[in-house]
C-alpha atoms as a PDB file:
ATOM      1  CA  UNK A   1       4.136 161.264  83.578  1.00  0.00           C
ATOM      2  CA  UNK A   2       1.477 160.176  86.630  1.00  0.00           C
ATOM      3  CA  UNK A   3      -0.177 156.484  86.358  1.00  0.00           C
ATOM      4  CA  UNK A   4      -3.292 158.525  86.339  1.00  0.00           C
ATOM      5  CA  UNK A   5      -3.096 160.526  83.262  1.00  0.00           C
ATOM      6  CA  UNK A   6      -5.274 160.306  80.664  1.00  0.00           C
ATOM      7  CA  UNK A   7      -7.590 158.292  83.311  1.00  0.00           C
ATOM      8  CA  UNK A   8     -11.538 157.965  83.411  1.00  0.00           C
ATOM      9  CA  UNK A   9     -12.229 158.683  87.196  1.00  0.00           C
ATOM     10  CA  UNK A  10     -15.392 158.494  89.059  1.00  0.00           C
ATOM     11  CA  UNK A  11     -15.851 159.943  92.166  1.00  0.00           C
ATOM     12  CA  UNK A  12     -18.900 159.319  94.397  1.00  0.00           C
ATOM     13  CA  UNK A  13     -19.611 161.880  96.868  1.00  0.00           C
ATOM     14  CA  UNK A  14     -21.696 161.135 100.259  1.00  0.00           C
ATOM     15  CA  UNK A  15     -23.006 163.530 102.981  1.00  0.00           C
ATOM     16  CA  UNK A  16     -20.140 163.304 105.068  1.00  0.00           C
ATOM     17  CA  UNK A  17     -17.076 165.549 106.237  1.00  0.00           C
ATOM     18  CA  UNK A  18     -15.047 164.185 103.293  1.00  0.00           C
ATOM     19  CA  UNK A  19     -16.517 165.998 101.204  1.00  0.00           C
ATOM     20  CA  UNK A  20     -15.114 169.076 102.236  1.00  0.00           C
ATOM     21  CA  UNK A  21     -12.145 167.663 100.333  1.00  0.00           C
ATOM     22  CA  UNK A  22     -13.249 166.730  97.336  1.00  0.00           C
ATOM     23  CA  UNK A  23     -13.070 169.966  95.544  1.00  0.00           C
ATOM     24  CA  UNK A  24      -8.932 169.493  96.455  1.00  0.00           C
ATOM     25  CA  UNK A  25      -8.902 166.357  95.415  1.00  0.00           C
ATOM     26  CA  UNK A  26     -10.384 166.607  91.948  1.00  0.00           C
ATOM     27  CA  UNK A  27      -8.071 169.813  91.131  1.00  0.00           C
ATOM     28  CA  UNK A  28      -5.117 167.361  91.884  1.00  0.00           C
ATOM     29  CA  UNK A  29      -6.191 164.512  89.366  1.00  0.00           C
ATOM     30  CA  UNK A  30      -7.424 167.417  87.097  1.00  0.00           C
ATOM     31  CA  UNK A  31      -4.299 168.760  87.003  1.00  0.00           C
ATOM     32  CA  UNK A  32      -2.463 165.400  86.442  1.00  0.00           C
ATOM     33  CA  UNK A  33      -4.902 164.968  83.154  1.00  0.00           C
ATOM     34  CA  UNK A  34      -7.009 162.452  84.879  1.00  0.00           C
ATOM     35  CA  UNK A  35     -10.908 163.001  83.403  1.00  0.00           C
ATOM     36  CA  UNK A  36     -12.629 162.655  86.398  1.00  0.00           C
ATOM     37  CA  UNK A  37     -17.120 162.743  87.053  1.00  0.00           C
ATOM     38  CA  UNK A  38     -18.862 163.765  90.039  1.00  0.00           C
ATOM     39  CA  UNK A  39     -21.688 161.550  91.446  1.00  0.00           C
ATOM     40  CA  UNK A  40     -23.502 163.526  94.294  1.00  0.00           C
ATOM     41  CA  UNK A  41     -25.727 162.244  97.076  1.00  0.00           C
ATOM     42  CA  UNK A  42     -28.533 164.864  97.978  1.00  0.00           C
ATOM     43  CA  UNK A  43     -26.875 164.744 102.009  1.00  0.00           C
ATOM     44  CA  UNK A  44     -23.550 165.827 100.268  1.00  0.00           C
ATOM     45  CA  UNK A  45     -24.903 169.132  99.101  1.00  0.00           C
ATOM     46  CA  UNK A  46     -24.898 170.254 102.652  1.00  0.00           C
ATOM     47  CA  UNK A  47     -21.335 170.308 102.470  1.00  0.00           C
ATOM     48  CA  UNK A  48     -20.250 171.180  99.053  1.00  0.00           C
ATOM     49  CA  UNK A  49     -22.165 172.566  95.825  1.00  0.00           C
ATOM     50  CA  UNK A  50     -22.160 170.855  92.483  1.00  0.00           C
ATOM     51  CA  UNK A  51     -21.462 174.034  91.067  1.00  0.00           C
ATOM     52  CA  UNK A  52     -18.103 173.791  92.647  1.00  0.00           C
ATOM     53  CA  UNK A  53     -17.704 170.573  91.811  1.00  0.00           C
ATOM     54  CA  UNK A  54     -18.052 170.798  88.347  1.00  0.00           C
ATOM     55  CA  UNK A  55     -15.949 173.946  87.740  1.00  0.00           C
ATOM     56  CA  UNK A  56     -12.508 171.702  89.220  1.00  0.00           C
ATOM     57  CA  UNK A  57     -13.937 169.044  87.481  1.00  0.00           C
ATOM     58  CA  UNK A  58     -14.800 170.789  84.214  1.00  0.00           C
ATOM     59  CA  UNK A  59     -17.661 168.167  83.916  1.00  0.00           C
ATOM     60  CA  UNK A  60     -21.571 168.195  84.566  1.00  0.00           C
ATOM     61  CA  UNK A  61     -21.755 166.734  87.860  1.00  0.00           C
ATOM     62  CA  UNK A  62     -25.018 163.792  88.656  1.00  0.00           C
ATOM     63  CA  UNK A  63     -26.669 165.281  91.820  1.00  0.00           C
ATOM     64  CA  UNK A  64     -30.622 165.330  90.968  1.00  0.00           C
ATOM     65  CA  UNK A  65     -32.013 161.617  91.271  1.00  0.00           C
ATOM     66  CA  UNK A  66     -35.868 162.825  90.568  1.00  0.00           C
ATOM     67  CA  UNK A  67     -38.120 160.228  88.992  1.00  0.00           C
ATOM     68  CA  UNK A  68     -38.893 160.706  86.233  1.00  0.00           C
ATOM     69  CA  UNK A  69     -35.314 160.531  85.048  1.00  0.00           C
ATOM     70  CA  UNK A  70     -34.322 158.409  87.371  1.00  0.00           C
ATOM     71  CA  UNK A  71     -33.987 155.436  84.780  1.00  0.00           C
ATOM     72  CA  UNK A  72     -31.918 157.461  82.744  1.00  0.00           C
ATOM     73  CA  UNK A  73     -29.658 159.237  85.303  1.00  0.00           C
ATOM     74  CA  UNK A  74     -29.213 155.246  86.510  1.00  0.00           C
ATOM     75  CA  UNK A  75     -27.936 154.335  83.231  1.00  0.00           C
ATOM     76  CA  UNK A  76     -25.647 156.847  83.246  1.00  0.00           C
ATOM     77  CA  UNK A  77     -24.002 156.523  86.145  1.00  0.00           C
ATOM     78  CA  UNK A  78     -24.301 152.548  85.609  1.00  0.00           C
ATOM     79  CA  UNK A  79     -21.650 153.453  82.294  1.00  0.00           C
ATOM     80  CA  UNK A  80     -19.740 156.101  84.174  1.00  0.00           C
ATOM     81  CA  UNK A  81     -18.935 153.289  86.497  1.00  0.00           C
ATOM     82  CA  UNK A  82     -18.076 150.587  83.448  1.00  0.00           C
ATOM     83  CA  UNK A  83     -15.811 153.091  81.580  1.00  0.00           C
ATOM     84  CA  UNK A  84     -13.747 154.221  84.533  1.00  0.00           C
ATOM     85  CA  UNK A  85     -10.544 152.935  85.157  1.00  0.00           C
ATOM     86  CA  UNK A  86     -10.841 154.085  88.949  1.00  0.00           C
ATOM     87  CA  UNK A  87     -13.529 154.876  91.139  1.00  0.00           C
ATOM     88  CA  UNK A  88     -13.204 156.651  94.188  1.00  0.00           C
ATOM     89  CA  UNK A  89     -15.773 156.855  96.800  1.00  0.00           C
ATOM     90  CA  UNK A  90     -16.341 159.597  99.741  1.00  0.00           C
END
């Protein structure tokens, strides 16, 4: 049994080359029964699609910061970031 199963994990995901290896990286903590959440900057979408994201994640992944829900997508990602036991940033 891993130290990270059974984990809340956040990952953060910025417009850099990184992020090409994100999709790999969440498929390995997936598979070691690690819950893990996808927080996208709009930069990072040049490199990888939330769509992807989400599928190795099997969660809904934050990448739209518009205004209107801006409060709200805020708050979320203020109590993704409280209830996770790691948080990894890219």
């Amino acid at each position: 049994m891993s130290v990270l199963a059974q984990k809340n994990i956040l990952i953060g995901v910025s417009g850099g080359i990184a992020a090409y290896k994100t999709p790999l990286l969440i498929r390995q903590l997936t598979k070691l029964n690690s819950n893990v959440k996808v927080v996208m900057t709009p930069s990072s979408k040049d490199f990888v699609t939330p769509l992807t994201l989400s599928t190795v994640s099997k969660n809904d992944v934050f990448s739209e910061f518009t205004t209107q829900k801006k409060i709200i997508i805020l708050h979320g990602i203020i109590m993704l970031s409280l209830l996770s036991g790691l948080i990894f940033l890219l």
